[in-house]
PDB file of N, CA and C in Angstrom:
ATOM      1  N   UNK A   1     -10.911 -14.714  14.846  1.00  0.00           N
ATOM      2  CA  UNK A   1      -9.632 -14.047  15.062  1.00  0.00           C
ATOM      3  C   UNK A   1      -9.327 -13.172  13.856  1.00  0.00           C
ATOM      4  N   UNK A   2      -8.829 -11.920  13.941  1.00  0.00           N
ATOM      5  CA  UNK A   2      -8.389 -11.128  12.850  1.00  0.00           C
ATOM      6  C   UNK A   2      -7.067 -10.843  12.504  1.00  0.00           C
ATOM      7  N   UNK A   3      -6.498 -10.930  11.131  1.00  0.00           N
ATOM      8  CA  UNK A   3      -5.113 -11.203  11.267  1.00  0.00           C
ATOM      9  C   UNK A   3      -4.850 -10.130  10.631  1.00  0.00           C
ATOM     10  N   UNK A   4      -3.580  -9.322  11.221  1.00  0.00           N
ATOM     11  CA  UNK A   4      -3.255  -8.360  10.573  1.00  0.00           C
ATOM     12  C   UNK A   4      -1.488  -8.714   9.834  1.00  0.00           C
ATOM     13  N   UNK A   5      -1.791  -9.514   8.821  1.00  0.00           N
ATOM     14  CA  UNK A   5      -0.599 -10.747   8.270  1.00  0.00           C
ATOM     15  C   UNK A   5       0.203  -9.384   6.788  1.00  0.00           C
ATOM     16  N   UNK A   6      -0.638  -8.316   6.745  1.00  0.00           N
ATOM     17  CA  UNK A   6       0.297  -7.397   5.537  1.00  0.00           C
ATOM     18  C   UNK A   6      -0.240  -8.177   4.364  1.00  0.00           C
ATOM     19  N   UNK A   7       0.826  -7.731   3.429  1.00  0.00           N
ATOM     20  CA  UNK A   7       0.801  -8.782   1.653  1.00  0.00           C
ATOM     21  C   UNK A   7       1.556 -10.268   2.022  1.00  0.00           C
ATOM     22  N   UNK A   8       1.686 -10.469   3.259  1.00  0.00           N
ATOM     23  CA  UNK A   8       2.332 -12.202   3.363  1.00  0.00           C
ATOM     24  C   UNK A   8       1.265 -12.928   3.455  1.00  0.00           C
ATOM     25  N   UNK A   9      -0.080 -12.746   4.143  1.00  0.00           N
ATOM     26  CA  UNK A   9      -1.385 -13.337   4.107  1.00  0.00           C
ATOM     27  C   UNK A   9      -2.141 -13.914   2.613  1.00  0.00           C
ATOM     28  N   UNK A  10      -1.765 -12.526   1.896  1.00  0.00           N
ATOM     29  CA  UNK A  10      -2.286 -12.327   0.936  1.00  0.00           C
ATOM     30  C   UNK A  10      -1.596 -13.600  -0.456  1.00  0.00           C
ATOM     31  N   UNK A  11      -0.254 -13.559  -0.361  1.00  0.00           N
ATOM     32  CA  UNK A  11       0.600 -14.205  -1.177  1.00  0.00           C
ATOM     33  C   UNK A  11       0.843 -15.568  -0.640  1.00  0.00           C
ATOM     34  N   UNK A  12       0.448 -16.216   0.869  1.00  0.00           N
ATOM     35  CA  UNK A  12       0.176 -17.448   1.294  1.00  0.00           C
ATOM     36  C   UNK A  12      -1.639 -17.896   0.475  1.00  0.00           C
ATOM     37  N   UNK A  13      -1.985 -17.074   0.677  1.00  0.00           N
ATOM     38  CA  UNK A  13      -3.658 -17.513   0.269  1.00  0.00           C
ATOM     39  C   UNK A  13      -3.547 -17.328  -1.322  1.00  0.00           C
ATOM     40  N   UNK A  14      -2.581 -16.908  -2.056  1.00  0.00           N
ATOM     41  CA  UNK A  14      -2.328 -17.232  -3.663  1.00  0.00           C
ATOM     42  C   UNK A  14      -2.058 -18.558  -3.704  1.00  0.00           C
ATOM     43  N   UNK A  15      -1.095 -18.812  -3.405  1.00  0.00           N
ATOM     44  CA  UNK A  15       0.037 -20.283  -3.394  1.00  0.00           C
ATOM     45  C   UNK A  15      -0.674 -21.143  -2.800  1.00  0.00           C
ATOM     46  N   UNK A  16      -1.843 -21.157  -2.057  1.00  0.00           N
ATOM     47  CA  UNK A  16      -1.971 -22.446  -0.811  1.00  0.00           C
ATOM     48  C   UNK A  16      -3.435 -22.522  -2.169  1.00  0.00           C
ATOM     49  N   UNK A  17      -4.424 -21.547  -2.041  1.00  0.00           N
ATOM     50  CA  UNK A  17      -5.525 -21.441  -2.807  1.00  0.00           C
ATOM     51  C   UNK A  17      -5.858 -21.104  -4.181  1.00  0.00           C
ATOM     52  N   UNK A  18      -4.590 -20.451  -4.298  1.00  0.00           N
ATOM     53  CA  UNK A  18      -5.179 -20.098  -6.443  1.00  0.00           C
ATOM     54  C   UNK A  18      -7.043 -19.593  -5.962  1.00  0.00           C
ATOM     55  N   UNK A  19      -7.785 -18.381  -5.488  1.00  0.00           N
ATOM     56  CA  UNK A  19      -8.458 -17.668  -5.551  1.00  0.00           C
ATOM     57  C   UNK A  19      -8.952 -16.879  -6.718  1.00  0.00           C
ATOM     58  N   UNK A  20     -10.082 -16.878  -7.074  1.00  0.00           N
ATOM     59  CA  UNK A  20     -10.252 -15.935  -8.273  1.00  0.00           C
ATOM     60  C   UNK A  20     -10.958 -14.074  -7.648  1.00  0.00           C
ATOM     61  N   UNK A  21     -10.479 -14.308  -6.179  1.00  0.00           N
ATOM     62  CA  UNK A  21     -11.146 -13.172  -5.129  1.00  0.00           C
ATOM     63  C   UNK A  21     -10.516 -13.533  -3.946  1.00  0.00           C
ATOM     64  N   UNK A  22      -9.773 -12.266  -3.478  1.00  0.00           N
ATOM     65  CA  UNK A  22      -9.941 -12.063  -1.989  1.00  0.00           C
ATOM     66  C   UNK A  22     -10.140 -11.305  -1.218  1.00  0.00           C
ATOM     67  N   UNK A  23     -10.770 -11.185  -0.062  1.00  0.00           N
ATOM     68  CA  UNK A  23     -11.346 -10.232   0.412  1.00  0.00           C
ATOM     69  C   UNK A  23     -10.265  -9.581   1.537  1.00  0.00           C
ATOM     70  N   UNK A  24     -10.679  -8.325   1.361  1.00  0.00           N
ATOM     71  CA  UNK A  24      -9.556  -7.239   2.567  1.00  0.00           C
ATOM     72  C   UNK A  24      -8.032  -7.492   2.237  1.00  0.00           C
ATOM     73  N   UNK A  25      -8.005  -7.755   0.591  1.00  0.00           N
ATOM     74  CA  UNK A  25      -6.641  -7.662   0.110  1.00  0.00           C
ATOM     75  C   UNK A  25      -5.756  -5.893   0.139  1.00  0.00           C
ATOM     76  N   UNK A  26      -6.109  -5.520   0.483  1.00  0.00           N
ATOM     77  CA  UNK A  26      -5.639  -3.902   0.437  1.00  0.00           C
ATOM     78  C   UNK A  26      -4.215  -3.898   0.719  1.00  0.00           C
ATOM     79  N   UNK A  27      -3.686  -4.542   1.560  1.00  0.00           N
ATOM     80  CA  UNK A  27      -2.528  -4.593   2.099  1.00  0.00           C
ATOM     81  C   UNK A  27      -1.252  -4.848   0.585  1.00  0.00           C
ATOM     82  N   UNK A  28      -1.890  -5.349  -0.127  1.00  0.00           N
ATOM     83  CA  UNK A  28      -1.414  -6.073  -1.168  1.00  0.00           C
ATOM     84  C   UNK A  28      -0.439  -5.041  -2.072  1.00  0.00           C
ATOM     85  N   UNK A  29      -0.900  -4.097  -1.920  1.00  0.00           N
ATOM     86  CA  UNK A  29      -0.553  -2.315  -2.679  1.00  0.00           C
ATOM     87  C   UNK A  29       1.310  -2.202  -1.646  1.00  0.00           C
ATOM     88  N   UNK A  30       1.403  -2.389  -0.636  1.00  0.00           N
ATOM     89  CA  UNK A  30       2.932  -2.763  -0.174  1.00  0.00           C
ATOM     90  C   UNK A  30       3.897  -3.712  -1.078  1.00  0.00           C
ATOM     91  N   UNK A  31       3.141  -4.411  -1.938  1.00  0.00           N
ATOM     92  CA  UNK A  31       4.242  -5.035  -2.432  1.00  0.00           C
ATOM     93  C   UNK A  31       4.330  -4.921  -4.436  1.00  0.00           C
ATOM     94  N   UNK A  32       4.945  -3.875  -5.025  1.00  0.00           N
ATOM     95  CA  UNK A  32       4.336  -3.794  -6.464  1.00  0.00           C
ATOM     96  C   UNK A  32       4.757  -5.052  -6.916  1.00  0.00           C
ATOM     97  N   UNK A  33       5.292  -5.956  -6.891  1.00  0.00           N
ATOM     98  CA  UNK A  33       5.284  -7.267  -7.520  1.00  0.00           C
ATOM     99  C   UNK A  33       3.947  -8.089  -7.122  1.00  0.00           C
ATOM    100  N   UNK A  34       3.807  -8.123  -6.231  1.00  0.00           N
ATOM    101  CA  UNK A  34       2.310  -9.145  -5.931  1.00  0.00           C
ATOM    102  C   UNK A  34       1.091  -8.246  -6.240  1.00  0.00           C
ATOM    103  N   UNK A  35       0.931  -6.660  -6.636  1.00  0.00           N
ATOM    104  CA  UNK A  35      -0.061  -5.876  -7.359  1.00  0.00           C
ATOM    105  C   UNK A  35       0.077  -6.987  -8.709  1.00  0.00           C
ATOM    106  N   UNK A  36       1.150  -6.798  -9.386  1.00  0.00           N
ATOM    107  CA  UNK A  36       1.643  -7.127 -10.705  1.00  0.00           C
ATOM    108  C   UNK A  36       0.530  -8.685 -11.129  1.00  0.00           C
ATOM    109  N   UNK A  37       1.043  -9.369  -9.858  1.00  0.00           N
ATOM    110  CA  UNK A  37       0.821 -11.184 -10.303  1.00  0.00           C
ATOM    111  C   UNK A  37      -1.122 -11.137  -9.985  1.00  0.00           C
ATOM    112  N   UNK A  38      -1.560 -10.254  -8.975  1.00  0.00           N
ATOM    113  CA  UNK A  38      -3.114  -9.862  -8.616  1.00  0.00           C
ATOM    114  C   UNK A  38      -3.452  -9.514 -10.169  1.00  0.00           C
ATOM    115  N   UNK A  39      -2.944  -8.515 -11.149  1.00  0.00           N
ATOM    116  CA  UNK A  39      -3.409  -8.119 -12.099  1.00  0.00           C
ATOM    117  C   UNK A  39      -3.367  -9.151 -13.157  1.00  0.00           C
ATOM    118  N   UNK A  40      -1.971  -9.490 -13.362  1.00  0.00           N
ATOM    119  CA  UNK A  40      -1.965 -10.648 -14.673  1.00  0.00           C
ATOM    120  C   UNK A  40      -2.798 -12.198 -14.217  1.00  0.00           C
ATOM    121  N   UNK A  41      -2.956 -12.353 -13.052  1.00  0.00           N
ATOM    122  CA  UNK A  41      -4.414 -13.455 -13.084  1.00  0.00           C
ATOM    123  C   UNK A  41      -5.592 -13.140 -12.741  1.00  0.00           C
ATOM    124  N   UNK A  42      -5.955 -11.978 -13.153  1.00  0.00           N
ATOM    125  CA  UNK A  42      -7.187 -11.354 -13.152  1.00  0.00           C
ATOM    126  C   UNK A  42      -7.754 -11.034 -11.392  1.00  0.00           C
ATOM    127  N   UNK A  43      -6.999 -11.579 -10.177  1.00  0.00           N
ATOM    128  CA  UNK A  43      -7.479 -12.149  -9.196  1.00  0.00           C
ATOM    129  C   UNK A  43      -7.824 -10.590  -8.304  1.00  0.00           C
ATOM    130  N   UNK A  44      -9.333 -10.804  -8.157  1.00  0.00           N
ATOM    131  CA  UNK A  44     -10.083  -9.577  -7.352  1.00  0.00           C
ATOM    132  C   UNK A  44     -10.054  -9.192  -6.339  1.00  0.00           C
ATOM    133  N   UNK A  45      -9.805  -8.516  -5.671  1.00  0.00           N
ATOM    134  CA  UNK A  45      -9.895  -7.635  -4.425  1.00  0.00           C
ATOM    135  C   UNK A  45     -11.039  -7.320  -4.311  1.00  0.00           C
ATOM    136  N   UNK A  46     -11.472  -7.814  -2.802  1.00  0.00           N
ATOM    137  CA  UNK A  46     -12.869  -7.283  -2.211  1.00  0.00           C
ATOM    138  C   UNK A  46     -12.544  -5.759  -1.418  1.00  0.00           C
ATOM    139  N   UNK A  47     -12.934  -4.931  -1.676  1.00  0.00           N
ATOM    140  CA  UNK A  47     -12.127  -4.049  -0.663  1.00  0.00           C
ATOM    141  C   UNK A  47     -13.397  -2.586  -0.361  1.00  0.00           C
ATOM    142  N   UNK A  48     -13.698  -2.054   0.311  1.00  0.00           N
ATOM    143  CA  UNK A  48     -14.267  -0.902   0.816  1.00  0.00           C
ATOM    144  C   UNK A  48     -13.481   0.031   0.699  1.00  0.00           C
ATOM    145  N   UNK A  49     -14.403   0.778  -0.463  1.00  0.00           N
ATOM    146  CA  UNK A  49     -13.648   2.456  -0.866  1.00  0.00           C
ATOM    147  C   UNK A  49     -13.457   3.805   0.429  1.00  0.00           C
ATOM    148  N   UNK A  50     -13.676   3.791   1.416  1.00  0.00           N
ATOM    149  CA  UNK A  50     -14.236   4.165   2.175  1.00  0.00           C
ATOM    150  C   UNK A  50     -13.139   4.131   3.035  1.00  0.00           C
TER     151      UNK A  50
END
């Protein structure tokens, strides 16, 4: 199933998982506070430039 969940996916899979990577985080750029908390724990975005 493919979820199209925005930066709420993204900020449930922080809190539930503490990730040091997630993949098809792009959505994440909608919210500049959760860019902010992605940067200060180093936590990676898998993402296709493309």
């Amino acid at each position: 199933m493919h979820c199209q969940c925005g930066r709420d996916s993204v900020v449930e899979t922080i809190e539930k998982l503490n990730p040091q990577r997630i993949g098809h985080g792009v959505r994440s750029i909608e919210d500049p506070n959760l860019v902010e908390r992605l940067a200060k724990t180093w936590t990676h975005l898998e993402v296709c430039p493309t």
